[in-house]
PDB file of N, CA and C in Angstrom:
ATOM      1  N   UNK A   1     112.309   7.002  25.328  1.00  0.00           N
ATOM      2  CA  UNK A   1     111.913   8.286  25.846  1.00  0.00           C
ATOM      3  C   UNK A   1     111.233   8.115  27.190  1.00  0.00           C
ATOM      4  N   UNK A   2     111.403   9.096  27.960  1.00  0.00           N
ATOM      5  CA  UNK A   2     110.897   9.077  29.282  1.00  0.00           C
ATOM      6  C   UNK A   2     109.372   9.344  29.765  1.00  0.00           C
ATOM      7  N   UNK A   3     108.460   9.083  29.933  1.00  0.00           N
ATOM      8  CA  UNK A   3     107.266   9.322  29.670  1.00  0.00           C
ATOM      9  C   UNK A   3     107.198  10.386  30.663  1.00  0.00           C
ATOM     10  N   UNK A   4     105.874  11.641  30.288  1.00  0.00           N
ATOM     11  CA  UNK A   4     105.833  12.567  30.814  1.00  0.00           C
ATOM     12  C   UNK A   4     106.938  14.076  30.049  1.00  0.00           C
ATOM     13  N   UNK A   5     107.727  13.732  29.737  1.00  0.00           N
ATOM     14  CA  UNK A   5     108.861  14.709  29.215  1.00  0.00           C
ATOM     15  C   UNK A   5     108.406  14.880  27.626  1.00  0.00           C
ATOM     16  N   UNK A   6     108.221  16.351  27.498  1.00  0.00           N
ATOM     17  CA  UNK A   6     107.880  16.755  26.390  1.00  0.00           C
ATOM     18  C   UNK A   6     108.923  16.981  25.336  1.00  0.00           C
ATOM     19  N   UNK A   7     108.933  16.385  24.304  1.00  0.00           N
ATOM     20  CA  UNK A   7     109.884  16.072  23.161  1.00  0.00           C
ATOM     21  C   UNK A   7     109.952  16.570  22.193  1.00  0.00           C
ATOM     22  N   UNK A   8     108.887  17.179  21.901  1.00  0.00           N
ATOM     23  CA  UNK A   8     107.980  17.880  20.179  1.00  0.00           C
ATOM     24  C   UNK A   8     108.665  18.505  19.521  1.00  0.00           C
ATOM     25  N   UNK A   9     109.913  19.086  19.926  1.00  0.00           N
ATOM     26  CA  UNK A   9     111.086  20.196  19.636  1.00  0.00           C
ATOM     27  C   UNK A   9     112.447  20.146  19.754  1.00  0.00           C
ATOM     28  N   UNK A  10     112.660  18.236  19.892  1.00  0.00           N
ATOM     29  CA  UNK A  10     114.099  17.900  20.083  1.00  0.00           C
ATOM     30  C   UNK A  10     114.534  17.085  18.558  1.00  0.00           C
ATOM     31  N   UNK A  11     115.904  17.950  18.113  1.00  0.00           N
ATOM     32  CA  UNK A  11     116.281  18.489  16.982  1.00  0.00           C
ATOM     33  C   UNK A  11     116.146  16.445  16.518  1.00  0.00           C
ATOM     34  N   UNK A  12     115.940  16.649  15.087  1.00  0.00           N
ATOM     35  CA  UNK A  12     115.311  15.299  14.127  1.00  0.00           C
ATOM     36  C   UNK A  12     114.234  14.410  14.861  1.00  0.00           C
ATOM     37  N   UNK A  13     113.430  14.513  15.917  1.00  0.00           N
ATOM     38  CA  UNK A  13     112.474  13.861  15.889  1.00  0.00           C
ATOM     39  C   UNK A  13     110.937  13.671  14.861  1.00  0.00           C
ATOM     40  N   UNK A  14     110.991  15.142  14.849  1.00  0.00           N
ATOM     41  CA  UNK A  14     109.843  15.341  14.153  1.00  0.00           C
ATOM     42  C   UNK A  14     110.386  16.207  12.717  1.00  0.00           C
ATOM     43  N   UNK A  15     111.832  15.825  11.915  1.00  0.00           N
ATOM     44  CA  UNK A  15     112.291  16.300  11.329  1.00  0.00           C
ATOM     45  C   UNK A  15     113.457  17.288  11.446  1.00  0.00           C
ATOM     46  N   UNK A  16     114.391  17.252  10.524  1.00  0.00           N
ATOM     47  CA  UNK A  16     115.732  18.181  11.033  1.00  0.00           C
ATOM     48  C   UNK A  16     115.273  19.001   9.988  1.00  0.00           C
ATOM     49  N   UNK A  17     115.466  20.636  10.763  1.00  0.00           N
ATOM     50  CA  UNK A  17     115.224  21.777  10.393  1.00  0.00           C
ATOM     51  C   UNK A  17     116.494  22.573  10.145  1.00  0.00           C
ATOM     52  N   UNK A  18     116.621  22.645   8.553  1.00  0.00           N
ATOM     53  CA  UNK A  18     117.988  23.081   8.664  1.00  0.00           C
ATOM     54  C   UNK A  18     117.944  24.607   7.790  1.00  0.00           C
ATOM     55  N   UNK A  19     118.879  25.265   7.692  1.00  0.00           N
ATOM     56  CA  UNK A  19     118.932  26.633   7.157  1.00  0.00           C
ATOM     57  C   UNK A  19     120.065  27.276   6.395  1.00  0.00           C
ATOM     58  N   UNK A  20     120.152  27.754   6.122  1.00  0.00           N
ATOM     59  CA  UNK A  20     121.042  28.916   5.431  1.00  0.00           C
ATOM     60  C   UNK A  20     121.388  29.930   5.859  1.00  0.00           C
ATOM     61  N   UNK A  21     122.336  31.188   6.005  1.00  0.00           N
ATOM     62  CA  UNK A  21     122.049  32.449   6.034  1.00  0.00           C
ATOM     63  C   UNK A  21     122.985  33.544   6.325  1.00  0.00           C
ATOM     64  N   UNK A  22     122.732  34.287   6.726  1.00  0.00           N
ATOM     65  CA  UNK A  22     124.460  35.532   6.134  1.00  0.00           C
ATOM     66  C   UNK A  22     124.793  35.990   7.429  1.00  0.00           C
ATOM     67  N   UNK A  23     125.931  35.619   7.928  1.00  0.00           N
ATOM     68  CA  UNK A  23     126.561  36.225   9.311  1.00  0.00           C
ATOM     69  C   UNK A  23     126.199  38.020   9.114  1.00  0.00           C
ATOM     70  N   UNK A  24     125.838  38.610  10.191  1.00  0.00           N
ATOM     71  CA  UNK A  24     125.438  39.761  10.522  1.00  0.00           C
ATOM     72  C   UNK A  24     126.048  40.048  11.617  1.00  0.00           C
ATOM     73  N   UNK A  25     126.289  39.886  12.870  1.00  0.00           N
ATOM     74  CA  UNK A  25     127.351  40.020  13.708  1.00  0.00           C
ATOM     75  C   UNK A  25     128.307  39.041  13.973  1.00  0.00           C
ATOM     76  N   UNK A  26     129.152  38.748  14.339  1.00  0.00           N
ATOM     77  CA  UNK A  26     130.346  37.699  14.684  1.00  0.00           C
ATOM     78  C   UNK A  26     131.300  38.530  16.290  1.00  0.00           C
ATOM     79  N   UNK A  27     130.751  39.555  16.653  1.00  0.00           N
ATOM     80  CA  UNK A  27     131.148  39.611  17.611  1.00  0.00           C
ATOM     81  C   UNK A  27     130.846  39.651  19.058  1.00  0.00           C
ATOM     82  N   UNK A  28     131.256  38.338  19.426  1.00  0.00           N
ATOM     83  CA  UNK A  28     130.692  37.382  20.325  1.00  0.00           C
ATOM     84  C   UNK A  28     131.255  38.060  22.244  1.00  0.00           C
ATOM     85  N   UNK A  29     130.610  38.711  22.762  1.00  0.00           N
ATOM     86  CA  UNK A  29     130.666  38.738  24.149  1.00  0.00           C
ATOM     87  C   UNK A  29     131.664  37.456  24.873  1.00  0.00           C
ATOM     88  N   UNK A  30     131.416  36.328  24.692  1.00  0.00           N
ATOM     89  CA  UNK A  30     131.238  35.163  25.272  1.00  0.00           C
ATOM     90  C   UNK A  30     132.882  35.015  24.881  1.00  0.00           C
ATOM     91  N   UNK A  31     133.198  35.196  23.612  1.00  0.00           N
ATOM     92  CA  UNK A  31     134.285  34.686  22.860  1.00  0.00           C
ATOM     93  C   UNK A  31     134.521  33.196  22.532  1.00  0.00           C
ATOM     94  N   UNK A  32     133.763  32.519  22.311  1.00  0.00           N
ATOM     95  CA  UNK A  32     132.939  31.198  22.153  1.00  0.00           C
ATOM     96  C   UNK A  32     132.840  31.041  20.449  1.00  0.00           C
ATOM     97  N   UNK A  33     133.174  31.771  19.425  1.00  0.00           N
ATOM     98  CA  UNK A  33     132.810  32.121  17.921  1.00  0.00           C
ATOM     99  C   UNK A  33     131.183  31.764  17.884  1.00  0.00           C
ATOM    100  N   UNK A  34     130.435  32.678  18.649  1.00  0.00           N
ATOM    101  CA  UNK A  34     129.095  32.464  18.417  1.00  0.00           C
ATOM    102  C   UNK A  34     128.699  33.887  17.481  1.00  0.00           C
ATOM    103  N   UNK A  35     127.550  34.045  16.528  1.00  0.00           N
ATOM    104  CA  UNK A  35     127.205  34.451  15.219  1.00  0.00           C
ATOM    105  C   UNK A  35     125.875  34.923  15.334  1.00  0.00           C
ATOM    106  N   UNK A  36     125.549  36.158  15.061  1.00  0.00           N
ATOM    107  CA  UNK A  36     123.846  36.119  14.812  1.00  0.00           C
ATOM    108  C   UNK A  36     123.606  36.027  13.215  1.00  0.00           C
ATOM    109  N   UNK A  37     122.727  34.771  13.009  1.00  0.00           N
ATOM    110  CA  UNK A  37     122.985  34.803  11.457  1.00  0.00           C
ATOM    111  C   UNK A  37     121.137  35.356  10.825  1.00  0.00           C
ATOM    112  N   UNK A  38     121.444  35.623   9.773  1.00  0.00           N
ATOM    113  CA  UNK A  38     119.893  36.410   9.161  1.00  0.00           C
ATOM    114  C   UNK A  38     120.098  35.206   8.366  1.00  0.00           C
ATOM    115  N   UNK A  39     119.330  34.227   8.880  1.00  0.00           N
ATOM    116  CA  UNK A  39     118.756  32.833   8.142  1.00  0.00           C
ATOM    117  C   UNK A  39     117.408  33.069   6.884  1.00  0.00           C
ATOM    118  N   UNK A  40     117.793  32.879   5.551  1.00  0.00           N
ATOM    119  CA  UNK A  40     117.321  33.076   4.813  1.00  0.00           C
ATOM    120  C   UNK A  40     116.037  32.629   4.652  1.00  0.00           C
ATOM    121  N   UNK A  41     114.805  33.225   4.392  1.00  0.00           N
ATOM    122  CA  UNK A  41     113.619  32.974   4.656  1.00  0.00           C
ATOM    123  C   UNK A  41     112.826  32.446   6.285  1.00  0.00           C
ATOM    124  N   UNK A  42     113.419  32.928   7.168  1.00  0.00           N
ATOM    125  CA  UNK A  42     113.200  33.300   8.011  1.00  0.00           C
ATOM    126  C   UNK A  42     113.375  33.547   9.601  1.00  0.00           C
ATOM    127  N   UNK A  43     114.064  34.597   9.063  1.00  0.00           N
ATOM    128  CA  UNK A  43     114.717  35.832   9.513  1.00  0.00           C
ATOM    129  C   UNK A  43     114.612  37.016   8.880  1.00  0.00           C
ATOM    130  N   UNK A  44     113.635  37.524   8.553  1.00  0.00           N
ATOM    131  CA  UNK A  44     113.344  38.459   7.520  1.00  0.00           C
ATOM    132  C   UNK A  44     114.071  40.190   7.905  1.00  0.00           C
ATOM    133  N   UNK A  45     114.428  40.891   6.917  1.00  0.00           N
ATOM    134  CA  UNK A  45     114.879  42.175   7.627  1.00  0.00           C
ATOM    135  C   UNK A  45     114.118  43.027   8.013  1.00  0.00           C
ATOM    136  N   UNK A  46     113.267  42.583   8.361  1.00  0.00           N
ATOM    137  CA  UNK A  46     112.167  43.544   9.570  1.00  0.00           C
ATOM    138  C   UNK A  46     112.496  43.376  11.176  1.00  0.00           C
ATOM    139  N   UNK A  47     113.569  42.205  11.453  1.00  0.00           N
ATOM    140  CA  UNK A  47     113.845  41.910  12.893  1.00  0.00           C
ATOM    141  C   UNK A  47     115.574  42.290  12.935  1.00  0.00           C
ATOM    142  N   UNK A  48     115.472  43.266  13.554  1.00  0.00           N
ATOM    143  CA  UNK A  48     116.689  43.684  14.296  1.00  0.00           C
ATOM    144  C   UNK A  48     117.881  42.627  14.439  1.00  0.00           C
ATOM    145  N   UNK A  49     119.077  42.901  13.907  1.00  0.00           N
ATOM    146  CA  UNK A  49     120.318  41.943  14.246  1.00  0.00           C
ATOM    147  C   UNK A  49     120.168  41.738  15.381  1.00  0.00           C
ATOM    148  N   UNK A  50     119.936  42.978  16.592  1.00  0.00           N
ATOM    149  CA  UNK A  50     120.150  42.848  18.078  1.00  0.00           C
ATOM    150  C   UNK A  50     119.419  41.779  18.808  1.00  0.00           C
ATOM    151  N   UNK A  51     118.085  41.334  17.550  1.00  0.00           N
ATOM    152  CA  UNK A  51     116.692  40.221  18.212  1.00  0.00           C
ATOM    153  C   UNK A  51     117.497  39.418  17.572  1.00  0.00           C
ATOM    154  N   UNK A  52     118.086  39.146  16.298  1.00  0.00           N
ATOM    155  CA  UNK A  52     118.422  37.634  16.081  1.00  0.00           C
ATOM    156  C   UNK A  52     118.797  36.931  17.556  1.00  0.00           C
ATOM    157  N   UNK A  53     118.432  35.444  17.485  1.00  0.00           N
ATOM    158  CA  UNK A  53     119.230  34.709  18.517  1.00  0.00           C
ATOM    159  C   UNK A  53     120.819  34.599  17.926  1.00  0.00           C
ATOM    160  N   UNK A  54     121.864  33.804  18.955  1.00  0.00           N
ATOM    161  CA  UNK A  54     123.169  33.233  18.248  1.00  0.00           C
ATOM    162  C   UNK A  54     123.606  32.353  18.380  1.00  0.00           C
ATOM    163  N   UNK A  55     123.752  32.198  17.167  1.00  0.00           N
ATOM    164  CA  UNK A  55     123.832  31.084  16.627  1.00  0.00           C
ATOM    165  C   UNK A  55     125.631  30.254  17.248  1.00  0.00           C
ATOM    166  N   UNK A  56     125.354  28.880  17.628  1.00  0.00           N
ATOM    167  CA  UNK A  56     126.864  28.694  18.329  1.00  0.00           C
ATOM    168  C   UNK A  56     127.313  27.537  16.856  1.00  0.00           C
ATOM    169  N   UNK A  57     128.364  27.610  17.156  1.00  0.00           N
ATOM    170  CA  UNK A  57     129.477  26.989  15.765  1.00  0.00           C
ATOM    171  C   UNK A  57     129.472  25.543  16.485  1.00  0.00           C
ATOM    172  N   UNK A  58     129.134  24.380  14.997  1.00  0.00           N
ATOM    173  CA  UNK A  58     129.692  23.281  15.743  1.00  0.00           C
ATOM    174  C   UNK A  58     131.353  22.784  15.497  1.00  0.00           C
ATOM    175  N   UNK A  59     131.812  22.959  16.822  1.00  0.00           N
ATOM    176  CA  UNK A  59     133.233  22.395  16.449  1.00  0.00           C
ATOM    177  C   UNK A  59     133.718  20.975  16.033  1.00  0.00           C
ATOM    178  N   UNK A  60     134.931  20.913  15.253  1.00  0.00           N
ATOM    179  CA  UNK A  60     135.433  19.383  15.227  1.00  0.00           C
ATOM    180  C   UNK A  60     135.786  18.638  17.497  1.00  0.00           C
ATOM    181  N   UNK A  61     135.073  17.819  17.161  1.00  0.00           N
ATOM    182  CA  UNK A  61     135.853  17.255  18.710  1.00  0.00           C
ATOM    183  C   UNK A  61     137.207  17.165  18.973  1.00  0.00           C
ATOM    184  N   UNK A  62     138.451  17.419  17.977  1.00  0.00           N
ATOM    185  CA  UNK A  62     139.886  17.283  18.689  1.00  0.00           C
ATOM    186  C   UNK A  62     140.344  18.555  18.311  1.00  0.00           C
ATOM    187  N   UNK A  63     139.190  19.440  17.987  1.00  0.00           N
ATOM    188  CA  UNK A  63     139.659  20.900  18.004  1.00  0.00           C
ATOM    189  C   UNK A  63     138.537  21.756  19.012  1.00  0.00           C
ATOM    190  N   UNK A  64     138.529  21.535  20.518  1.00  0.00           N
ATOM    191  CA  UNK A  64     137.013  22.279  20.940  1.00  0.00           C
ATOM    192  C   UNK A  64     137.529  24.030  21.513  1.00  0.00           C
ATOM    193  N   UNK A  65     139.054  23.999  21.388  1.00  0.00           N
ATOM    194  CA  UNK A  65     138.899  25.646  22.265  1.00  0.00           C
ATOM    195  C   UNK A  65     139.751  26.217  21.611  1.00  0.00           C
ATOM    196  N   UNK A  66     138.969  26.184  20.000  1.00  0.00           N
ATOM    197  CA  UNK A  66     139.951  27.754  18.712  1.00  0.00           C
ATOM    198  C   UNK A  66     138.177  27.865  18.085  1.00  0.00           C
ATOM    199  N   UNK A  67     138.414  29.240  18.410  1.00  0.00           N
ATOM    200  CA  UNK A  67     136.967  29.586  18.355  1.00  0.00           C
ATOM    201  C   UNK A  67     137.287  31.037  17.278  1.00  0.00           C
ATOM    202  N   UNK A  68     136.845  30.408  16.327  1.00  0.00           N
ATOM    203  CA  UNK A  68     136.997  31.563  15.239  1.00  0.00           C
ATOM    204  C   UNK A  68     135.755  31.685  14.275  1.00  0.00           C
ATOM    205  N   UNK A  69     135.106  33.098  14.410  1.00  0.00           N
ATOM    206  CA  UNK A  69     133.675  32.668  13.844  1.00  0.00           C
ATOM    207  C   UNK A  69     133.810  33.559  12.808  1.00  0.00           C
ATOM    208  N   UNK A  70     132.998  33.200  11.856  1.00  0.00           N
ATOM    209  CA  UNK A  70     133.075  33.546  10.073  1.00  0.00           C
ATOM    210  C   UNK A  70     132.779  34.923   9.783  1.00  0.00           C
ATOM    211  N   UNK A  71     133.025  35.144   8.660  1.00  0.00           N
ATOM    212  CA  UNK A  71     133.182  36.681   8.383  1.00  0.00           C
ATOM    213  C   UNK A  71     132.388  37.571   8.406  1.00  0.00           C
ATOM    214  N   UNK A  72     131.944  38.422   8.667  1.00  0.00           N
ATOM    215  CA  UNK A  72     130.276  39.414   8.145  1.00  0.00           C
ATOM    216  C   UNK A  72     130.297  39.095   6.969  1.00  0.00           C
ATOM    217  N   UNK A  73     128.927  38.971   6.356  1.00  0.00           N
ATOM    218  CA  UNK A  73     129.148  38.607   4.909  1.00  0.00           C
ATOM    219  C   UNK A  73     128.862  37.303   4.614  1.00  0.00           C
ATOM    220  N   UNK A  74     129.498  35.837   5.445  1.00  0.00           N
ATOM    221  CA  UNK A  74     129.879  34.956   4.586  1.00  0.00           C
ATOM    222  C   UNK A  74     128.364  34.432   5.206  1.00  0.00           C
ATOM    223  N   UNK A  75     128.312  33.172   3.757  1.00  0.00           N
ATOM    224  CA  UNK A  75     127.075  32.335   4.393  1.00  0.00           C
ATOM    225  C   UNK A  75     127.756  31.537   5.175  1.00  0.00           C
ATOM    226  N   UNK A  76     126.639  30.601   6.222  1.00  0.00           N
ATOM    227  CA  UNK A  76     126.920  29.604   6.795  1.00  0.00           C
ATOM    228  C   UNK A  76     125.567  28.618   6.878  1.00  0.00           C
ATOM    229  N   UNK A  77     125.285  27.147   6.562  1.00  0.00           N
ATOM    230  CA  UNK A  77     124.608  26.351   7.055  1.00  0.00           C
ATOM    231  C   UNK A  77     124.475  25.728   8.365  1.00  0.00           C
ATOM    232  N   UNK A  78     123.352  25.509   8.459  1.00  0.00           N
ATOM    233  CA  UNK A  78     122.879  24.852   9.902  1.00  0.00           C
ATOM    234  C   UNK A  78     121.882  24.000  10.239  1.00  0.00           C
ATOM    235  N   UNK A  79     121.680  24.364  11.583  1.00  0.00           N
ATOM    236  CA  UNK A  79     120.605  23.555  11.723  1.00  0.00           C
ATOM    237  C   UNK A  79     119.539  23.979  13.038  1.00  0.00           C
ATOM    238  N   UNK A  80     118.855  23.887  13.225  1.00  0.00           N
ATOM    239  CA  UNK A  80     117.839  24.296  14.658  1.00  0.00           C
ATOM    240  C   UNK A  80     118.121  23.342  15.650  1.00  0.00           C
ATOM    241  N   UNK A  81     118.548  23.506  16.664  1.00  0.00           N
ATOM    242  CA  UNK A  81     118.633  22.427  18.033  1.00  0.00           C
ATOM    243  C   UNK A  81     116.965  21.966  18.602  1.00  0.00           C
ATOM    244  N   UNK A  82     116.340  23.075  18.149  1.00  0.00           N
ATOM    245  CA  UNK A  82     115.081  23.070  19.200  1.00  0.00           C
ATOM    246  C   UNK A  82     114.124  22.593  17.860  1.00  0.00           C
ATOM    247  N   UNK A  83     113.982  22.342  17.091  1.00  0.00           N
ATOM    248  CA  UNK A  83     113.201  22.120  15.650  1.00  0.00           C
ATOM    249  C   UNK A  83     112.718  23.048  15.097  1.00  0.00           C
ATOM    250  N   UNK A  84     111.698  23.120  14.695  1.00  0.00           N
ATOM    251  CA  UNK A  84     110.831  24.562  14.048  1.00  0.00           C
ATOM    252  C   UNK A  84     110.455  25.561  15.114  1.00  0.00           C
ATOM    253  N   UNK A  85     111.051  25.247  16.122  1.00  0.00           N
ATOM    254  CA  UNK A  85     110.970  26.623  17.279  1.00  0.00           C
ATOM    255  C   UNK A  85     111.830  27.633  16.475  1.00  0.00           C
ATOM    256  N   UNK A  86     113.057  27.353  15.819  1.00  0.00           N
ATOM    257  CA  UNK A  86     114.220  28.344  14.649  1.00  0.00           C
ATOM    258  C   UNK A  86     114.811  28.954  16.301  1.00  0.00           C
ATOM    259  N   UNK A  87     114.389  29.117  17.415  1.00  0.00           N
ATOM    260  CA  UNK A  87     115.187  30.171  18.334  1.00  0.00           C
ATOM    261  C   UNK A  87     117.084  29.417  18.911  1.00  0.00           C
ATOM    262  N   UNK A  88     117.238  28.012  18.544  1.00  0.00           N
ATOM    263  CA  UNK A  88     118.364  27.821  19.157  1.00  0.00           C
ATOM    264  C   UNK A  88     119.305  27.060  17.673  1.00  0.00           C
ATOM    265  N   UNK A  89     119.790  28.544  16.883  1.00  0.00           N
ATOM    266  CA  UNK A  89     120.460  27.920  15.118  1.00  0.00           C
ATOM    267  C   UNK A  89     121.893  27.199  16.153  1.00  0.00           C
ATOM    268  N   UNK A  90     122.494  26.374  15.239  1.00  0.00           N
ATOM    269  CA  UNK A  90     123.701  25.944  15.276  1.00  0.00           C
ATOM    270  C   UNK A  90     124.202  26.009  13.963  1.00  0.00           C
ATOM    271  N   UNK A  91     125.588  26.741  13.966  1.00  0.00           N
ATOM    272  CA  UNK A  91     126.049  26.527  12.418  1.00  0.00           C
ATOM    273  C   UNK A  91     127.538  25.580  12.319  1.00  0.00           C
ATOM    274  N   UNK A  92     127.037  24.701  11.123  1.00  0.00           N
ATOM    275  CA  UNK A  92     127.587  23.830  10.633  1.00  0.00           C
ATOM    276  C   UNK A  92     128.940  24.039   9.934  1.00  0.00           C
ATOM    277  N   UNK A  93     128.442  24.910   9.128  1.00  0.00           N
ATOM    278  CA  UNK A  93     129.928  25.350   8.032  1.00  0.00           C
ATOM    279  C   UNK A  93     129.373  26.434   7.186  1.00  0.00           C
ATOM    280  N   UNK A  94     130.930  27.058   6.480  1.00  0.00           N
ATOM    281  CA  UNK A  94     130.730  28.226   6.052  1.00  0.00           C
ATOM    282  C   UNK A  94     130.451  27.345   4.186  1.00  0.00           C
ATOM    283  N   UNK A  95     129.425  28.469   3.505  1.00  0.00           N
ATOM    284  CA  UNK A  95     129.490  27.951   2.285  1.00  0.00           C
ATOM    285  C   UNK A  95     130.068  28.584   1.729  1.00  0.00           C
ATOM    286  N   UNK A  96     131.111  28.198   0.454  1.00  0.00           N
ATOM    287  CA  UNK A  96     132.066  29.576  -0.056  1.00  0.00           C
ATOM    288  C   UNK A  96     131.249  30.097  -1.487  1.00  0.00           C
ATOM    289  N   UNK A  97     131.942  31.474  -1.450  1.00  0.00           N
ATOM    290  CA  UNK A  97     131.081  32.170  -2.319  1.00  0.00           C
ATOM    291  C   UNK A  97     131.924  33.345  -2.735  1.00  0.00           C
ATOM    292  N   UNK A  98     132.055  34.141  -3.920  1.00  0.00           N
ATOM    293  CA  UNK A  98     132.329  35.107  -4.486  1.00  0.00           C
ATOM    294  C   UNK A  98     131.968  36.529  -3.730  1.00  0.00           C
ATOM    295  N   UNK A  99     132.140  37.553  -3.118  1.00  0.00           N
ATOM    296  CA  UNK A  99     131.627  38.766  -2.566  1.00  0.00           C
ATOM    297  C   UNK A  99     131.404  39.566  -3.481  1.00  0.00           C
ATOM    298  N   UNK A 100     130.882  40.262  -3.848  1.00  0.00           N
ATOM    299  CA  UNK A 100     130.511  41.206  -4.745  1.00  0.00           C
ATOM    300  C   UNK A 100     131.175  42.868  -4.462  1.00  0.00           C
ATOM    301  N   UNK A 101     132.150  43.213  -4.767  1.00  0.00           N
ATOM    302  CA  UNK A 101     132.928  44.564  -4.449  1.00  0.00           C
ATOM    303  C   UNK A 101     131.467  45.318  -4.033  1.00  0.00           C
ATOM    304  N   UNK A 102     130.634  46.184  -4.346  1.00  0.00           N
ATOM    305  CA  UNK A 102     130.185  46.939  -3.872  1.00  0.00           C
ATOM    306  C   UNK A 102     128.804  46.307  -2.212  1.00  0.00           C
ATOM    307  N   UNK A 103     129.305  44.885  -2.033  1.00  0.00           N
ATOM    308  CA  UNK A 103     128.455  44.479  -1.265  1.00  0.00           C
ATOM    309  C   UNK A 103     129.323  45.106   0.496  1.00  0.00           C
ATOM    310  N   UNK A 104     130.157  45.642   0.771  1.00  0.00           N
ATOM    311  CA  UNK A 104     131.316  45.686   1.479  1.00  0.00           C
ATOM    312  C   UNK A 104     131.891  47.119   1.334  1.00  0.00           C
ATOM    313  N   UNK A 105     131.254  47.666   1.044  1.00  0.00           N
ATOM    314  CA  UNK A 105     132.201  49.150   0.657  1.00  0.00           C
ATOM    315  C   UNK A 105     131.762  50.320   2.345  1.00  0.00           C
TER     316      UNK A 105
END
């Protein structure tokens, strides 16, 4: 490490901060498959989808420009780039799961 350069918040130094949580928008300006996800326990629904940050998808490396981001609805795991700052999620993968008919109506 470079002395002088502050580190305290670069992702697994001081622990990897990882998450859970339910895609809420997927439609990405950028067209990049970036996600605002309501990360479970905290992201609480008192903060506006529009405040979530978004969350960017990590791609496979011999697949970097098919950018298809997950469903409203579905979960996805992750992780924090910045550590317990939570403001820069990256998501990992979708977890699969059953929908519940009246969750979608």
């Amino acid at each position: 490490m470079s002395k002088g350069v502050n580190n305290h918040n670069f992702a697994g130094l001081n622990g990897f901060v990882w998450w859970m949580g339910e895609i809420v928008n997927r439609f990405d300006e950028l067209g990049v498959g970036r996600c605002q996800v309501r990360i479970f326990g905290w992201y609480g629904d008192d903060i506006p989808v529009e405040d979530l940050p978004w969350a960017f998808p990590m791609n496979p490396i011999n697949n970097t420009r098919h950018f298809e981001a997950p469903s409203l609805g579905e979960w996805v795991v992750g992780f924090f780039m910045d550590g317990d700052s939570g403001q820069f999620p990256i998501m990992m993968g979708v977890v699969p799961g059953i929908k519940q008919a009246n969750d979608y109506e």
